[in-house]
C-alpha atoms as a PDB file:
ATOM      1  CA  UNK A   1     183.185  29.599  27.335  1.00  0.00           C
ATOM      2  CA  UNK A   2     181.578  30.805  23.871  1.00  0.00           C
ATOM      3  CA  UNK A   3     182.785  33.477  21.723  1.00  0.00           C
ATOM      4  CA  UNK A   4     180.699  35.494  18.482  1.00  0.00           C
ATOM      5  CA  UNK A   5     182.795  34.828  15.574  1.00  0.00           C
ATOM      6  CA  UNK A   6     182.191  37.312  12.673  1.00  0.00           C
ATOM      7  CA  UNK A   7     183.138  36.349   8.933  1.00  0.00           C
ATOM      8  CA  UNK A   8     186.227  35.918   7.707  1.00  0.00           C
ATOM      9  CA  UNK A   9     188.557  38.639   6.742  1.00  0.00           C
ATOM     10  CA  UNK A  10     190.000  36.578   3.748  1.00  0.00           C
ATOM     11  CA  UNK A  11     186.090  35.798   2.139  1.00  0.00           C
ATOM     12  CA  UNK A  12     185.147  39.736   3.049  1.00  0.00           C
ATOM     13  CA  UNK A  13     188.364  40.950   1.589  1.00  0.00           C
ATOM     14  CA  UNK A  14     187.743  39.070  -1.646  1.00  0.00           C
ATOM     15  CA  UNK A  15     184.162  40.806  -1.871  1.00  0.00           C
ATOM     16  CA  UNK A  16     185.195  44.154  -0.622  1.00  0.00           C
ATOM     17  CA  UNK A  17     187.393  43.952  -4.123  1.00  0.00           C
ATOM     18  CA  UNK A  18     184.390  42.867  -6.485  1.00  0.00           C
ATOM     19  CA  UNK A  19     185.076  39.169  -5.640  1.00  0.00           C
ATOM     20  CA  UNK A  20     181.331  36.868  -6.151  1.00  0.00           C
ATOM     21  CA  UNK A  21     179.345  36.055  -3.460  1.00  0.00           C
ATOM     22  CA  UNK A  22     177.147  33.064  -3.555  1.00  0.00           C
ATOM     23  CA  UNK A  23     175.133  33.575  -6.032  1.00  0.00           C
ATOM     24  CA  UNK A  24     178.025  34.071  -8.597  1.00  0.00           C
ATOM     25  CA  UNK A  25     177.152  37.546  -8.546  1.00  0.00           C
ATOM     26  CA  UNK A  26     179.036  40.765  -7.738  1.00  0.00           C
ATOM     27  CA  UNK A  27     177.871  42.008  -4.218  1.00  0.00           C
ATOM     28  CA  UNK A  28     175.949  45.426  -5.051  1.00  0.00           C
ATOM     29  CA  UNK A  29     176.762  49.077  -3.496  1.00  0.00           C
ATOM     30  CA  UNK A  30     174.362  51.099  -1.944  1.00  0.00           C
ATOM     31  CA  UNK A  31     174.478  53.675   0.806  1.00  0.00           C
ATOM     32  CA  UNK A  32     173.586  52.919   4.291  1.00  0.00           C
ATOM     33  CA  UNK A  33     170.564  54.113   6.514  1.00  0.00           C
ATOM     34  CA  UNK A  34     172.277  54.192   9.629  1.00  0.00           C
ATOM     35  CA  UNK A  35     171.261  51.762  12.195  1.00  0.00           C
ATOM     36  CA  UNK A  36     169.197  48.897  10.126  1.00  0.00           C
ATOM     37  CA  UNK A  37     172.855  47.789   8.011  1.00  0.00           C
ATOM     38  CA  UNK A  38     174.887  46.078  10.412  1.00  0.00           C
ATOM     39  CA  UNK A  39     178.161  44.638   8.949  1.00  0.00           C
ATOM     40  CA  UNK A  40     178.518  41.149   9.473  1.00  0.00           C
ATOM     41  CA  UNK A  41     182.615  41.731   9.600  1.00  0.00           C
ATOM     42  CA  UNK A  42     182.914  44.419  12.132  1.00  0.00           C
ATOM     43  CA  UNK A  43     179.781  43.591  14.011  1.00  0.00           C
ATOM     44  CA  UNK A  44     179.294  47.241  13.594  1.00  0.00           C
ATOM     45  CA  UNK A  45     176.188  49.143  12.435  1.00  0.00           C
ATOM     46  CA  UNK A  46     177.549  51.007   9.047  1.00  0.00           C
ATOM     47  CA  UNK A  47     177.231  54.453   9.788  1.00  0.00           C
ATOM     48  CA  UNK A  48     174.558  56.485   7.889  1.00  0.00           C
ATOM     49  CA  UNK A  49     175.949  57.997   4.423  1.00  0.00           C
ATOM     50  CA  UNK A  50     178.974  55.068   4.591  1.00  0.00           C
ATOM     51  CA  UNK A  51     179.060  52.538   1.720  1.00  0.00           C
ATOM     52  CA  UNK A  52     178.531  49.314   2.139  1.00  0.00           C
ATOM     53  CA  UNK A  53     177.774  45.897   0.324  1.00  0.00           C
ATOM     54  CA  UNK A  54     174.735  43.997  -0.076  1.00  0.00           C
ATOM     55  CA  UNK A  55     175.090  40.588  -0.914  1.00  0.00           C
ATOM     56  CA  UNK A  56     173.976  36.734  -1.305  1.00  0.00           C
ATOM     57  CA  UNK A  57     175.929  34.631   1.291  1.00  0.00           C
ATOM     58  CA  UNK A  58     175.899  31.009   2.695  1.00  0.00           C
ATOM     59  CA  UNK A  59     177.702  30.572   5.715  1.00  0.00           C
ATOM     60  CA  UNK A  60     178.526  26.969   5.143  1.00  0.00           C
ATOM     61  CA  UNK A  61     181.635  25.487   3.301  1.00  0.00           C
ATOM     62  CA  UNK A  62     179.598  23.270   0.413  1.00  0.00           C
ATOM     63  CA  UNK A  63     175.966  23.324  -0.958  1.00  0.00           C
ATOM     64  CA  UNK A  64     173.221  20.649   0.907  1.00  0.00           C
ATOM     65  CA  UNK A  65     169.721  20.693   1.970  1.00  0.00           C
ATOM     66  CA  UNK A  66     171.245  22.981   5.151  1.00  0.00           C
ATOM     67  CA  UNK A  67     172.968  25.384   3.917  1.00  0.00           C
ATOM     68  CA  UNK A  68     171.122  28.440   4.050  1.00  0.00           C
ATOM     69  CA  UNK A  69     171.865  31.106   1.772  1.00  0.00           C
ATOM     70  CA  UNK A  70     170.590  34.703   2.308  1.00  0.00           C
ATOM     71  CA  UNK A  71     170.934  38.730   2.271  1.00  0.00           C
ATOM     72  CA  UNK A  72     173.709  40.437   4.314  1.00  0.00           C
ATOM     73  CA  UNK A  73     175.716  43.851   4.391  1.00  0.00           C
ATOM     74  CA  UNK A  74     179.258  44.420   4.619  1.00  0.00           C
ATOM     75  CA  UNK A  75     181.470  47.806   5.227  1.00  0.00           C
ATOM     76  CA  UNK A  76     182.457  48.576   1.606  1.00  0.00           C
ATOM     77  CA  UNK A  77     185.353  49.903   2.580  1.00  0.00           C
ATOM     78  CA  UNK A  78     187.972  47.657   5.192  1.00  0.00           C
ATOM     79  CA  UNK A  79     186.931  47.401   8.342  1.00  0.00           C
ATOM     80  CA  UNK A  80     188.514  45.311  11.230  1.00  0.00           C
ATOM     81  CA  UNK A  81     187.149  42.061  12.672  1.00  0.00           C
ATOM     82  CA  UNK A  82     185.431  41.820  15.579  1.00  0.00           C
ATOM     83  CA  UNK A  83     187.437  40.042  17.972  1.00  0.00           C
ATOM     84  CA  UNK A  84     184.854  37.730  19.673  1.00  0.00           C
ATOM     85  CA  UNK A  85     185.067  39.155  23.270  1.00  0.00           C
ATOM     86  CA  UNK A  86     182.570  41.375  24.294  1.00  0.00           C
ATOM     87  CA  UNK A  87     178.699  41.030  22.565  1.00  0.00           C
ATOM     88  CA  UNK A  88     179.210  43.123  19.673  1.00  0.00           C
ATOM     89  CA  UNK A  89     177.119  46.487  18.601  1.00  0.00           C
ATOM     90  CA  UNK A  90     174.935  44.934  16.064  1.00  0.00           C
ATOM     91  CA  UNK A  91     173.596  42.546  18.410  1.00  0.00           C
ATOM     92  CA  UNK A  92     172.502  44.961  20.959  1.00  0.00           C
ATOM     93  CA  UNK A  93     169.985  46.628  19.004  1.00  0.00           C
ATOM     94  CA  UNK A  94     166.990  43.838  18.470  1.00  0.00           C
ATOM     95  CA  UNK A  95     165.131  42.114  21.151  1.00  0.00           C
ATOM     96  CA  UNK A  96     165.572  38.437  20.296  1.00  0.00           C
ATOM     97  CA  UNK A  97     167.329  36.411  17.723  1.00  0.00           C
ATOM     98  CA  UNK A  98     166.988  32.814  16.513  1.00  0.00           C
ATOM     99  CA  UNK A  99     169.895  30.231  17.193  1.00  0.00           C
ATOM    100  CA  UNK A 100     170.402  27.034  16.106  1.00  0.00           C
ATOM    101  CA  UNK A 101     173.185  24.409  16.645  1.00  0.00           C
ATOM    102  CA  UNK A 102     174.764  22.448  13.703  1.00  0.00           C
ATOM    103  CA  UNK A 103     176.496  19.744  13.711  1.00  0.00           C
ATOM    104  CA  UNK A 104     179.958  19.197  12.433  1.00  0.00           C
ATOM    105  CA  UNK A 105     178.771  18.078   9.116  1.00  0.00           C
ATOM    106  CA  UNK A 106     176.674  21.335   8.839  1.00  0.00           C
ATOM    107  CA  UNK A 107     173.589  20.003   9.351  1.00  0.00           C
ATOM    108  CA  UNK A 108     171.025  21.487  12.605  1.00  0.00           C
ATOM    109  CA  UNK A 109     170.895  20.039  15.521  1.00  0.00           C
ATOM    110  CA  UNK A 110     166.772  19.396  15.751  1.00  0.00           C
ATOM    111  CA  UNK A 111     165.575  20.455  19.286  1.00  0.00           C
ATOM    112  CA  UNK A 112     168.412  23.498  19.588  1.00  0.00           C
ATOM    113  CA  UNK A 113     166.738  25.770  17.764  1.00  0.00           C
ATOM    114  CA  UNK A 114     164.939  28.682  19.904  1.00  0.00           C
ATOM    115  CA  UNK A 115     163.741  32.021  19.484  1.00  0.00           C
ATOM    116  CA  UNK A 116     165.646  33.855  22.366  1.00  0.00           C
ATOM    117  CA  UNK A 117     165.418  37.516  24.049  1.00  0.00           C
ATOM    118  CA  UNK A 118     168.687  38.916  23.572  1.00  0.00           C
ATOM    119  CA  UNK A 119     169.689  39.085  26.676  1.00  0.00           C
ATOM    120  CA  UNK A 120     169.590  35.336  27.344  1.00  0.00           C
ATOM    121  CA  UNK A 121     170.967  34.508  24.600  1.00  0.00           C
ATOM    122  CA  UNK A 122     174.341  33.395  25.520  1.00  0.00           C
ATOM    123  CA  UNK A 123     173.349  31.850  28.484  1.00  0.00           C
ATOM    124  CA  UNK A 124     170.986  29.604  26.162  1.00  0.00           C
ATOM    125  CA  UNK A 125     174.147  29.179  23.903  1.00  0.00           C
ATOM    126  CA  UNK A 126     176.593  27.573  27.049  1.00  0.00           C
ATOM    127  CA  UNK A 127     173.169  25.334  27.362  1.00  0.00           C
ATOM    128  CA  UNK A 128     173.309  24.359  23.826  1.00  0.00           C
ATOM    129  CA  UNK A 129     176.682  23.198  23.818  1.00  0.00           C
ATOM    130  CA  UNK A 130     175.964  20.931  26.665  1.00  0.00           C
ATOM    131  CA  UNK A 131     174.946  18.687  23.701  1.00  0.00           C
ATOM    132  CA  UNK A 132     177.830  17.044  22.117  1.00  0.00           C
ATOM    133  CA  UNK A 133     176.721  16.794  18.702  1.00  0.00           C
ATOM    134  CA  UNK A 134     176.592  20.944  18.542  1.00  0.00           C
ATOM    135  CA  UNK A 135     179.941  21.874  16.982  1.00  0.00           C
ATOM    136  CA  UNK A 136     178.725  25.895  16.530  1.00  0.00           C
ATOM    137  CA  UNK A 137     175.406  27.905  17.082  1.00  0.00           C
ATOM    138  CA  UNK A 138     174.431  30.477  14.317  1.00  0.00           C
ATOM    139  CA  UNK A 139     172.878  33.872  15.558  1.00  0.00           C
ATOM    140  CA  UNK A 140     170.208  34.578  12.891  1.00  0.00           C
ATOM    141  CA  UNK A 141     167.619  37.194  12.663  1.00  0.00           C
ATOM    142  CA  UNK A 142     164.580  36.340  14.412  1.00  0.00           C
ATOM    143  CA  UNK A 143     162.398  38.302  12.241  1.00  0.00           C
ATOM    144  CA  UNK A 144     164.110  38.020   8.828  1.00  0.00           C
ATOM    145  CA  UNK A 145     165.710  34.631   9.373  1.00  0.00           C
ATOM    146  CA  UNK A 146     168.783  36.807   7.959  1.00  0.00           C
ATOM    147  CA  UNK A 147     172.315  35.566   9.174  1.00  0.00           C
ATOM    148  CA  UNK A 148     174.083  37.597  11.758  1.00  0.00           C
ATOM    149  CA  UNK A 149     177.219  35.893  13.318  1.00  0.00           C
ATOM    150  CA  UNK A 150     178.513  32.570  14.901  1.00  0.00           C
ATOM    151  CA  UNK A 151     179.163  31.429  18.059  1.00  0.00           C
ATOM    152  CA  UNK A 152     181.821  28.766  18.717  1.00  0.00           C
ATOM    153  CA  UNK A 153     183.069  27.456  21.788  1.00  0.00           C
ATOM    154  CA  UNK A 154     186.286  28.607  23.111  1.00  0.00           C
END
């Protein structure tokens, strides 16, 4: 059994009140377009006209050759975590998505990484944690490369 795990509420917390991201810098404000600014918290799209945060963020505990750092959005205002049951809202809206498996020192997983209709995806998921080495999967945008959630077995 997998579950999506969204970001945690004590690192989104500490940005929702000005706190750095990783970049040192404080996450910027801007308005969302509806549909295209889905909060990687919630797992929610932020509604059109709602604040939100844009920010620099590297979903890895320490810096290495790995650890990706890129764009995401956040509600600006509290919001409550999605719970890792059902396939959230922001990852019903696009086709495919890229996921990868890292191991438990961070580092990918060669030969796990696949561009994957959406529907599949968590099927190809159970099949990547077949391998032992794979301690989570990262859901990442297949166009953008942008980060979107994890996935960790159950």
């Amino acid at each position: 059994m997998t579950k999506i795990t969204a970001l945690p509420t004590q690192d989104v917390r500490a940005l929702q009140a000005g706190g750095a991201d990783a970049y040192g810098r404080t996450p910027e404000r801007a308005i969302s377009d509806g549909g295209g600014n889905p909060c990687r918290h919630c797992l929610k799209y932020i509604p059109e006209g709602e604040e939100m945060l844009v920010l620099a963020y590297r979903p890895f505990p320490e810096t290495q050759p790995y650890a990706e750092t890129g764009p995401l959005f956040l509600c600006a205002d509290h919001c409550t975590r999605h719970d890792g049951e059902a396939l959230p809202e922001m990852l019903t809206g696009s086709p495919d998505f890229l996921i990868k498996g890292y191991s438990s020192d961070d580092r990918i997983v060669y030969g796990t990484g696949i561009v994957i209709p959406q529907a599949e995806m968590m099927g190809q998921a159970e099949a990547i944690f077949e391998d032992d080495r794979v301690k989570y999967i990262h859901i990442r945008s297949s166009r953008n490369n942008c980060y979107q959630a994890r996935i960790d077995r159950e």
